[in-house]
Protein backbone atom coordinates (compact mmCIF):
# COMPACT_ATOMS: atom_id res chain seq x y z
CA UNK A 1 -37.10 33.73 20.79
CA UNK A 2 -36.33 31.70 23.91
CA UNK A 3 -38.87 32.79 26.31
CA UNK A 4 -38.09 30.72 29.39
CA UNK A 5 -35.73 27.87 30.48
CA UNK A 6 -36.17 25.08 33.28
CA UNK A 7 -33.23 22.98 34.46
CA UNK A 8 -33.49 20.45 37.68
CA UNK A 9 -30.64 18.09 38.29
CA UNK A 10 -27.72 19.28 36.11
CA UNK A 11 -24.13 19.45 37.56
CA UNK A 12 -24.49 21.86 40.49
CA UNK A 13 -27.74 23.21 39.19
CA UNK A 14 -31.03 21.42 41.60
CA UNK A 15 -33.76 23.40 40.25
CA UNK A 16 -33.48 26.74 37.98
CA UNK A 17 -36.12 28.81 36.23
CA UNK A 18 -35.00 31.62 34.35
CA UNK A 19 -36.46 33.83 31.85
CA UNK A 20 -35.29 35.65 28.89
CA UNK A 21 -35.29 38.78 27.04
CA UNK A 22 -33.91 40.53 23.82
CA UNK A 23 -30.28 40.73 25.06
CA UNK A 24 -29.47 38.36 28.49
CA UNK A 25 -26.30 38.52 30.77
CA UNK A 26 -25.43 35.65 33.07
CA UNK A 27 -22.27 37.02 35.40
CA UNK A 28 -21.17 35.47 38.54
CA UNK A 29 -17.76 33.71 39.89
CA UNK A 30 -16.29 31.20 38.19
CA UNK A 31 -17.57 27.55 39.10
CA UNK A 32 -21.06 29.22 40.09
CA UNK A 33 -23.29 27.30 37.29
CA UNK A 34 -23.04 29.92 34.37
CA UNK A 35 -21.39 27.70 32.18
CA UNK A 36 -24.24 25.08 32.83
CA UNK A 37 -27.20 26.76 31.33
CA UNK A 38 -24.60 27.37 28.01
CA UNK A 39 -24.54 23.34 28.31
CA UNK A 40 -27.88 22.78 28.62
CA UNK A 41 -28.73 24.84 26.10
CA UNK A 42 -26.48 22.33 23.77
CA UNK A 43 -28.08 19.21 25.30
CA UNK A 44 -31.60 20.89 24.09
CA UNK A 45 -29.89 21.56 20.66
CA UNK A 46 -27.50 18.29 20.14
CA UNK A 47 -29.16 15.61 23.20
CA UNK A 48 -27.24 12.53 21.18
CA UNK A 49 -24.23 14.10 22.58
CA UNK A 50 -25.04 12.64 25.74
CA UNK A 51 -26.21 9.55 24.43
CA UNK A 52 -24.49 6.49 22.00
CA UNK A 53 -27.83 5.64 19.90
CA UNK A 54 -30.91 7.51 18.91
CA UNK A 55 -34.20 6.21 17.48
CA UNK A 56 -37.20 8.36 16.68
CA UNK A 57 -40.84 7.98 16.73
CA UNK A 58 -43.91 9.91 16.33
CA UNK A 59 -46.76 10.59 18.50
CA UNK A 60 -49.89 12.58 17.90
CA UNK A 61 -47.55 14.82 16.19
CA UNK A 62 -45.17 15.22 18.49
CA UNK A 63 -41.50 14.25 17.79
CA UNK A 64 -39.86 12.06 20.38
CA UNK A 65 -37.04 10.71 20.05
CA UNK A 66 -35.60 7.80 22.59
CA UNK A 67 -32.16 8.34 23.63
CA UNK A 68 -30.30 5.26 24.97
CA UNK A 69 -27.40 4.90 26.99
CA UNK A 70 -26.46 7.81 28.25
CA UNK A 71 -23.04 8.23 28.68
CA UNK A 72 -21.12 10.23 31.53
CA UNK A 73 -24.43 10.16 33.51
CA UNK A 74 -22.84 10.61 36.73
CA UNK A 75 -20.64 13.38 36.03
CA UNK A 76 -23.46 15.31 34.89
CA UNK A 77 -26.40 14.61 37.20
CA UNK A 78 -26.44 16.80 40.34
CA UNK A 79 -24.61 15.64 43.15
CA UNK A 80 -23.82 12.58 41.27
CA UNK A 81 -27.05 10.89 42.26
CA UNK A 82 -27.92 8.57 39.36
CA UNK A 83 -31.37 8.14 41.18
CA UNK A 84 -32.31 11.33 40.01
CA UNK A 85 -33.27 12.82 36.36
CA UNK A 86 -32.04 16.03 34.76
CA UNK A 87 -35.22 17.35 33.53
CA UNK A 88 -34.51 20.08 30.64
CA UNK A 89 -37.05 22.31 29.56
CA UNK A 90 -37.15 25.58 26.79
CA UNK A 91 -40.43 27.52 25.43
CA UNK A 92 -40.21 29.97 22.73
CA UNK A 93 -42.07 32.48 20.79
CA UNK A 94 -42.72 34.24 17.02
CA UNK A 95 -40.73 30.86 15.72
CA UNK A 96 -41.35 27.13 14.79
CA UNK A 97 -40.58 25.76 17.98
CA UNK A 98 -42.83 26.29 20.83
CA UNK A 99 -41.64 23.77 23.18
CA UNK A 100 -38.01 21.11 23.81
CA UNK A 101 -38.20 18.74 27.00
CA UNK A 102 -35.57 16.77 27.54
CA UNK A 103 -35.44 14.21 30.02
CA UNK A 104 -32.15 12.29 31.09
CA UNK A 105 -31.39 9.29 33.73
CA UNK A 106 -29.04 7.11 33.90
CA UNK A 107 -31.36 4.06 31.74
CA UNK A 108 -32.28 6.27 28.65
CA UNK A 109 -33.39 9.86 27.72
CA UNK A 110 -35.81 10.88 26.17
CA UNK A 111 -36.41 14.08 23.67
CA UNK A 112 -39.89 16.61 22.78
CA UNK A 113 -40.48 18.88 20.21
CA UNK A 114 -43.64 20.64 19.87
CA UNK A 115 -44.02 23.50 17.20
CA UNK A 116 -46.29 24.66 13.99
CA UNK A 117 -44.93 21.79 11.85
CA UNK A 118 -46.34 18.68 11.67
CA UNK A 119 -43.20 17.04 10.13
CA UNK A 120 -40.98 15.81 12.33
CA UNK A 121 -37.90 17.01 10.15
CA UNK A 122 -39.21 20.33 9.83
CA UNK A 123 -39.14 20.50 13.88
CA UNK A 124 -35.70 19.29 14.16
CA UNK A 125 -34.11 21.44 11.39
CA UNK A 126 -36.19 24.62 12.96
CA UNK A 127 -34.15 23.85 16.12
CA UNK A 128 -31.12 23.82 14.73
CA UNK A 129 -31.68 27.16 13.03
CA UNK A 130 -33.00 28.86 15.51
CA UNK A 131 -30.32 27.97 18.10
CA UNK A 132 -26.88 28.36 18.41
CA UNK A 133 -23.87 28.26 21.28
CA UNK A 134 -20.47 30.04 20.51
CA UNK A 135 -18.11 28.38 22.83
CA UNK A 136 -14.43 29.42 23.57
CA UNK A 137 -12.71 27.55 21.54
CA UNK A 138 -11.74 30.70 19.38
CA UNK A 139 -8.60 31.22 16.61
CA UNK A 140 -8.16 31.72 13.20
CA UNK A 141 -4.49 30.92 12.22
CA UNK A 142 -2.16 32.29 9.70
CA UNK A 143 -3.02 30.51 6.85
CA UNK A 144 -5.69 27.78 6.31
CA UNK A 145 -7.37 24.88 4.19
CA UNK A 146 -10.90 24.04 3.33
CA UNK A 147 -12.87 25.86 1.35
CA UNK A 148 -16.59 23.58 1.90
CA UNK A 149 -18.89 25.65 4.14
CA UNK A 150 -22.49 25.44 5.37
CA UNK A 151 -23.12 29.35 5.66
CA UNK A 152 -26.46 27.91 7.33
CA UNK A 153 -24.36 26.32 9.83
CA UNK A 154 -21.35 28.45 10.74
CA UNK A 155 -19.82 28.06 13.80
CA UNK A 156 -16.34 28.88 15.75
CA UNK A 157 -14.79 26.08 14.18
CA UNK A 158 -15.56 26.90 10.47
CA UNK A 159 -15.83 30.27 10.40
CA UNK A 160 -13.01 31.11 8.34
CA UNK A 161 -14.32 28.82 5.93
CA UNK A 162 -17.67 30.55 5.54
CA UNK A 163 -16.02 33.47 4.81
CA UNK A 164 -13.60 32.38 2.36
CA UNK A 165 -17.11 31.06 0.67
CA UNK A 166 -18.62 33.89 1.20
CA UNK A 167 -16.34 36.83 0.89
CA UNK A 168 -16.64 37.27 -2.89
CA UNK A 169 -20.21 35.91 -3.73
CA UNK A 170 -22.54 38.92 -4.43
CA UNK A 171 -25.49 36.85 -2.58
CA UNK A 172 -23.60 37.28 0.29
CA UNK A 173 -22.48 40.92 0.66
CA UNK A 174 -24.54 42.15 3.19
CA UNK A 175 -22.99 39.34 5.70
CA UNK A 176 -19.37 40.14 4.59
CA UNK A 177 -20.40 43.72 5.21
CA UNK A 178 -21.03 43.47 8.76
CA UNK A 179 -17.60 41.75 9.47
CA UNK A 180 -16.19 44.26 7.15
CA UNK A 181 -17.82 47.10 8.93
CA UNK A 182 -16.62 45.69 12.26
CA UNK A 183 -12.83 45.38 11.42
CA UNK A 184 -13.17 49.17 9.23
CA UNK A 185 -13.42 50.50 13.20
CA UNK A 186 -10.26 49.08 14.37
CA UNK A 187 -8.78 50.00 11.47
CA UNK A 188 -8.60 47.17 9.51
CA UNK A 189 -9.91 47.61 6.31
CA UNK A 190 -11.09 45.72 3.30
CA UNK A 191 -11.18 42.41 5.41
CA UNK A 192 -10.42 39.71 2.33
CA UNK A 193 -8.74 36.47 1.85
CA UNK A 194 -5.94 35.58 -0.13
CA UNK A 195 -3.96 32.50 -1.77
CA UNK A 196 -0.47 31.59 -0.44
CA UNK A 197 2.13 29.84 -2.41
CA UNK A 198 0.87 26.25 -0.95
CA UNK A 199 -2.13 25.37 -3.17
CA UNK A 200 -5.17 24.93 -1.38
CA UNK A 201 -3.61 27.16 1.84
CA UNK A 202 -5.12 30.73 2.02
CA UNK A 203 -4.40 33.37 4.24
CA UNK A 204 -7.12 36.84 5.96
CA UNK A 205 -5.66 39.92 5.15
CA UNK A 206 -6.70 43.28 5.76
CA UNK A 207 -5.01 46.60 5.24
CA UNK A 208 -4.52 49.23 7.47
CA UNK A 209 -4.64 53.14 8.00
CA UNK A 210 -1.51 53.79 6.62
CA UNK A 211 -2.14 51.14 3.81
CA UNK A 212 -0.21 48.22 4.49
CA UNK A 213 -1.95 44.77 4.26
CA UNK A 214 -1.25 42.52 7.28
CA UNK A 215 -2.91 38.94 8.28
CA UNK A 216 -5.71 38.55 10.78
CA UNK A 217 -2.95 36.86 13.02
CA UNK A 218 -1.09 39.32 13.25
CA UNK A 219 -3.55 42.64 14.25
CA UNK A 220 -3.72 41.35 17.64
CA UNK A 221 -5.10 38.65 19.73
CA UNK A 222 -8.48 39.87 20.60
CA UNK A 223 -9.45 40.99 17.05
CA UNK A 224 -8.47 37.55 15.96
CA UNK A 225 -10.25 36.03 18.21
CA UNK A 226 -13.31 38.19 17.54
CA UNK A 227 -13.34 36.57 13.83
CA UNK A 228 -15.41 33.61 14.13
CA UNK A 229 -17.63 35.54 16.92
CA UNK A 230 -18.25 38.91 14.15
CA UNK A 231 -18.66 36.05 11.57
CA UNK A 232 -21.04 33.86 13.02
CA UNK A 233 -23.57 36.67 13.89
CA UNK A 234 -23.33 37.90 10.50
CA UNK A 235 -24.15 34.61 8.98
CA UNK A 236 -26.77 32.96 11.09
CA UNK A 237 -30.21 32.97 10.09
CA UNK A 238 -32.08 36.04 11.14
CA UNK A 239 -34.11 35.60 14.34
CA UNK A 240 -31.59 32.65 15.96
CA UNK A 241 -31.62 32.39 19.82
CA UNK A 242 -27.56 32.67 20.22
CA UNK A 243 -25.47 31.84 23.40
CA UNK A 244 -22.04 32.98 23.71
CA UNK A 245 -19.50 31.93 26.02
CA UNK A 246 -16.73 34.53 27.49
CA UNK A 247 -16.91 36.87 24.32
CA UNK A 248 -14.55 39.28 26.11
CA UNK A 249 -11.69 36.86 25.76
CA UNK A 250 -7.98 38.42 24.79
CA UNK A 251 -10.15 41.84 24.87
CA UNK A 252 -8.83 45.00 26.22
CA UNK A 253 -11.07 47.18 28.64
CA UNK A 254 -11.99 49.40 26.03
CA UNK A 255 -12.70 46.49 23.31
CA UNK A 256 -14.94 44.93 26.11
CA UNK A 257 -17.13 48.11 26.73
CA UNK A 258 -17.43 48.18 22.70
CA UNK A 259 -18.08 45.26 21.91
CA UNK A 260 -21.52 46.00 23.41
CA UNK A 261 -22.31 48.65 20.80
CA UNK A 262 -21.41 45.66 18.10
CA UNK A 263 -24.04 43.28 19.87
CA UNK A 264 -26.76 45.90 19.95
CA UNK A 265 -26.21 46.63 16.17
CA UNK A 266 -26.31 43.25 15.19
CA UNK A 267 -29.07 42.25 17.61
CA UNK A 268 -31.05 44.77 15.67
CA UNK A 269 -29.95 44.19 11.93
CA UNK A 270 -30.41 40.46 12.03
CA UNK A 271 -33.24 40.47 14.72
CA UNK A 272 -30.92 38.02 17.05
CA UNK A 273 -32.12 37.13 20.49
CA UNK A 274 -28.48 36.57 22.78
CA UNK A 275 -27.64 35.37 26.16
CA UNK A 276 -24.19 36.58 27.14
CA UNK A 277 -21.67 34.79 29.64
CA UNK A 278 -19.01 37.18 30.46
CA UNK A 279 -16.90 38.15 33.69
CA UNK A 280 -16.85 41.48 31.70
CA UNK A 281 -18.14 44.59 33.58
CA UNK A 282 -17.33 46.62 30.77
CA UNK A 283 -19.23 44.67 28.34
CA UNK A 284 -22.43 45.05 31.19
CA UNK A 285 -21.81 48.75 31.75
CA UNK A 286 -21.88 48.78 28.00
CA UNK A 287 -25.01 47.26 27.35
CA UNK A 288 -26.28 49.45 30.58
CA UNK A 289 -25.25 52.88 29.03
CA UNK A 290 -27.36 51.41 26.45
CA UNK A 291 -30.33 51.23 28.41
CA UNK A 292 -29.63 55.07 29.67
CA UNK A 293 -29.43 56.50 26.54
CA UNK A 294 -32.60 55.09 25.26
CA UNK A 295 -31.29 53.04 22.64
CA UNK A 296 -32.61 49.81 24.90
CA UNK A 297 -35.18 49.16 27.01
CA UNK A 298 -34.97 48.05 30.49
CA UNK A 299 -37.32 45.21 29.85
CA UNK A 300 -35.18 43.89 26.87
CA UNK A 301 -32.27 43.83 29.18
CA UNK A 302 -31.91 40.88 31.37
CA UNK A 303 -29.23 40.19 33.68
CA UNK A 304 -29.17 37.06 36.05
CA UNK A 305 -26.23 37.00 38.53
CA UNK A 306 -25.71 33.45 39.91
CA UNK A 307 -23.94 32.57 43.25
CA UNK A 308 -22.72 29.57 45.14
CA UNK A 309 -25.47 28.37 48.40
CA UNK A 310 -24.38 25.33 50.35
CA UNK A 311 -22.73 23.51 46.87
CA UNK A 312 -25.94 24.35 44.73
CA UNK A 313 -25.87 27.38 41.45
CA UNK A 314 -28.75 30.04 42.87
CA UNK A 315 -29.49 32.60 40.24
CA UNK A 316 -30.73 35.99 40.78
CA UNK A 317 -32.49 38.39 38.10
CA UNK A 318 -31.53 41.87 38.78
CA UNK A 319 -33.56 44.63 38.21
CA UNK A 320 -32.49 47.16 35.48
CA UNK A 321 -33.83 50.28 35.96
CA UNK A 322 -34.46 53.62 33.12
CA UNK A 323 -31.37 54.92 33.72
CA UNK A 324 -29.55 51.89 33.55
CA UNK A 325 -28.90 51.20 37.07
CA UNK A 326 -28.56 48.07 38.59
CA UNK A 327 -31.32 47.72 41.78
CA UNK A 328 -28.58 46.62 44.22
CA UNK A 329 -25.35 47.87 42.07
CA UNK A 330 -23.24 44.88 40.56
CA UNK A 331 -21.99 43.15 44.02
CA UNK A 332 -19.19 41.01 42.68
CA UNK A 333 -17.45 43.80 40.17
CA UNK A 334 -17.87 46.41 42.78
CA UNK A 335 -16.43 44.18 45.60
CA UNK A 336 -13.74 42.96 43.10
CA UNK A 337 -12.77 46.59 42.15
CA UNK A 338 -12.62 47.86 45.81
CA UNK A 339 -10.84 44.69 47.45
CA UNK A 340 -7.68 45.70 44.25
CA UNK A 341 -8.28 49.26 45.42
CA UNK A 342 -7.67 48.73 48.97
CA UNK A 343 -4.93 46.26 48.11
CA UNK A 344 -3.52 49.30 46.00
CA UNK A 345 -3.45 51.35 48.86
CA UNK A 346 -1.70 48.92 51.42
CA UNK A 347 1.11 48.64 49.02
């Protein structure tokens, strides 16, 4: 589990410490430097991003890996100073990985992992299993191609192709159970694949209430765009650190304040540690009523709201109390909610 992140230097971000829990929310208005700590998560995960050449080394241990010329270095650095180095820093718990430092200026970059292997590969491939960021970029279309798939390694690009691996192996049922068990409560049931008449083209079907089958595309926006979310927390390995960007996209109200009851579940089955981005208060209130009901506990809820101060990200933990209160309420919902209110009533 990610325990505790430190970021100086990146994009609007100067200097942020923030500290994590079982299930993490990071609201806040858009351009406020949520989206950053989803990025720096990826530069501790994937650093060569960022750079055109990598060459490791080993030091008492320790893997380091050099990282030369970065690229983009002054759209990234904060306040485009390329005097300055982002500085990039992650501890964890109860896996492989203790520690990831990453260091970036505009001359090289450097990379540290520190864990309970001594082989360098071991560190690198614990990294990658143990975290993962689902970004936006989420569709499954009406029929599809490739049927090669890394179940260790699913993501919201190749999601569809897990599950066409996946869906009939018995190895595999309990993952096709929870996306199964997911869809059944919408009404969609039997979640399968299918061949079309174009060889190597297959299509997601799933049959309804009144028992006719229809394709993933065609049940709705926001359950299609669900797909590769449902199907990547079903597949990745138990006990993965998991970031997820927006997951209320194409969701109505009711969907969003759901969807909460799916993360808790799943957060639970597969022992998943996640850090939420949403503009969803219904996702929040979700995860709150949560909290009030006992079936969470305040400590294992974090929520940092971040703001705007003089052009530099600020991020505030708020304090969740028993009965799933927010110390302070929820500022920017409540102020968004009153200012359409009073709009409402000026009409």
């Amino acid at each position: 589990m990610l325990t505790k992140m430190l970021i100086e230097n990146y994009k609007s971000i100067k200097k942020a410490e923030l500290e994590f829990s079982k299930i993490n929310v990071l609201v806040g208005p858009n351009g406020s430097g949520k989206t950053s700590i989803l990025e720096c998560a990826e530069v501790l995960g994937n650093p060569h991003v960022y750079a055109r050449s990598i060459t490791s080394s080993v030091i008492g241990g320790v893997l380091l890996e050099n990282l030369l010329n970065i690229r983009f270095f002054d759209e990234i650095v904060h306040a485009h100073d390329i005097s300055k180095t982002i500085h990039i820093n992650a501890n964890f718990k109860d896996v492989g990985i203790l520690r990831v430092e990453v260091s970036l200026s505009k001359e090289k970059g450097t990379r540290k992992l520190t864990g309970n292997s001594s082989s360098n590969r071991d560190l690198k491939m614990e990294l990658s299993r143990v975290l993962h960021i689902l970004k936006t970029n989420r569709r499954v279309g009406r029929r599809l191609g490739g049927v090669l798939a890394d179940t260790f390694a699913v993501n919201t690009s190749n999601s569809h192709a897990v599950f066409y691996y996946a869906c009939y192996r018995s190895e595999f049922q309990e993952n096709i159970g929870i996306i199964r068990e997911f869809y059944t409560k919408y009404g969609l049931q039997n979640l399968r694949w299918v061949p079309t008449e174009t060889q190597g083209q297959y299509e997601i079907i799933a049959t309804t209430s009144e028992g006719v089958d229809i394709n993933l595309a065609d049940a709705g926006a926001g359950l299609n765009a669900l797909f590769p979310i449902v199907t990547a927390l079903a597949f990745y390995p138990k006990r993965s650190t998991i970031f997820i960007e927006h997951p209320e996209m194409h969701l109505h109200p009711k969907l969003q304040y759901e969807l909460a009851e799916f993360f808790l579940m799943v957060s639970k089955r597969r022992d998943y540690q996640l850090i939420i981005e949403t503009h969803s208060e219904h996702l929040l209130y979700g995860l709150l009523n949560a909290v009030a009901s006992k079936r969470l506990l305040p400590e294992e809820l974090v929520v940092y709201s971040s703001r705007k101060e003089q052009g530099e990200s600020v991020f505030k933990r708020l304090i969740v109390h028993e009965d799933g209160s927010v110390e302070g309420g929820l500022q920017d919902f409540l102020e968004a909610d009153i200012d359409a209110f009073l709009d409402w009533l000026k009409a």
